[in-house]
Protein backbone atom coordinates (compact mmCIF):
# COMPACT_ATOMS: atom_id res chain seq x y z
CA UNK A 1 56.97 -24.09 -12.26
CA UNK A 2 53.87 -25.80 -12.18
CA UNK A 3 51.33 -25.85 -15.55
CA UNK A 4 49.16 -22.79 -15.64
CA UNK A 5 45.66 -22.58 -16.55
CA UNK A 6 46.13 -20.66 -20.03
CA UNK A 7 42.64 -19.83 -20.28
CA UNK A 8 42.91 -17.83 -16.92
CA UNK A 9 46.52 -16.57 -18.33
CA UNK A 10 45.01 -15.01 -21.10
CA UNK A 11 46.36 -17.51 -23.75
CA UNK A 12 44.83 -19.17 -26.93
CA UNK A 13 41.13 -19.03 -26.36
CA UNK A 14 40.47 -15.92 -24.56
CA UNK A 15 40.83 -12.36 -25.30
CA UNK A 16 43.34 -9.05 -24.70
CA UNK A 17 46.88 -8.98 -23.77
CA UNK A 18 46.96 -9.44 -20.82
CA UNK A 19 48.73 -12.38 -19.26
CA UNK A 20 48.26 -14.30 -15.92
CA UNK A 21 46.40 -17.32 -14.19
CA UNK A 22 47.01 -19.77 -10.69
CA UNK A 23 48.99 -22.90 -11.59
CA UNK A 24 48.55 -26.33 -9.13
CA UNK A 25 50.43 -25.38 -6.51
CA UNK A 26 48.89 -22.27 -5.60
CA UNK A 27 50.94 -19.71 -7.34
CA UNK A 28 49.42 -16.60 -9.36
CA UNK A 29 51.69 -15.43 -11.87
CA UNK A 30 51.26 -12.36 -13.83
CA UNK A 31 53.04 -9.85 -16.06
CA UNK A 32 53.71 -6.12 -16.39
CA UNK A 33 51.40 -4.37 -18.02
CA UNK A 34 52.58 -2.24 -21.25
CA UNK A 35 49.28 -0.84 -22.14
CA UNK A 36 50.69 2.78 -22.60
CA UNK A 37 52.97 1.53 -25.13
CA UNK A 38 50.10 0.17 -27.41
CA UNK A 39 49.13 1.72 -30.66
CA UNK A 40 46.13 3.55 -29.09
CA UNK A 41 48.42 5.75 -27.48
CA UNK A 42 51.27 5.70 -29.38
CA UNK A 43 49.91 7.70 -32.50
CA UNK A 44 49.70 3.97 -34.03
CA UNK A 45 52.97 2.56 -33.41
CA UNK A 46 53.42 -1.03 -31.45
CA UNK A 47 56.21 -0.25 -28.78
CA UNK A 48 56.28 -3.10 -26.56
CA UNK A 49 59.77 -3.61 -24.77
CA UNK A 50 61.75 -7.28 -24.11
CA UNK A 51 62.46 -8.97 -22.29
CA UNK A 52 58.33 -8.67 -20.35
CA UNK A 53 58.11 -9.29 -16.90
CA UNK A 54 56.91 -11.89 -15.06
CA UNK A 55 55.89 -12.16 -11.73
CA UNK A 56 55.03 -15.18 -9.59
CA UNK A 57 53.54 -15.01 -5.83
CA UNK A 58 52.06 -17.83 -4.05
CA UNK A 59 48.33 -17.00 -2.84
CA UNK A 60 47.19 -21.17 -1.58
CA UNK A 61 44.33 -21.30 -3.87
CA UNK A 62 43.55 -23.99 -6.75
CA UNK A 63 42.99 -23.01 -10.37
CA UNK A 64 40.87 -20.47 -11.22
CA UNK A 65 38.58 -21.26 -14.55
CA UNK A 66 36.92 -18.29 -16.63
CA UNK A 67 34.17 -18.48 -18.64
């Protein structure tokens, strides 16, 4: 796997929980979304389930940098 942008993969230095970004070699990779198990809607409990998924696809574009 090649290094991922974390600021596109929503790592240290951006915001929310959701994960994802392009790495070098023109691969997007992104994970399952668990929003309806988040507190909001889960009268305030956390109920994320392990292991999260990842998925990778390959789309032939470079990095992609957010502001």
């Amino acid at each position: 796997m090649g290094r991922v942008n974390r600021k596109a993969a929503g790592g240290r230095g951006s915001s929310g929980r959701t994960a994802g970004g392009v790495d070098a070699n023109g691969h997007l990779y992104v994970t399952a979304n668990q929003l309806h198990r988040q507190p909001t809607y889960q009268h305030g409990r956390d109920l994320p389930r392990k292991p999260y998924v990842l998925f990778r696809t390959r789309i032939d574009a470079g990095l992609v940098l957010l502001r």
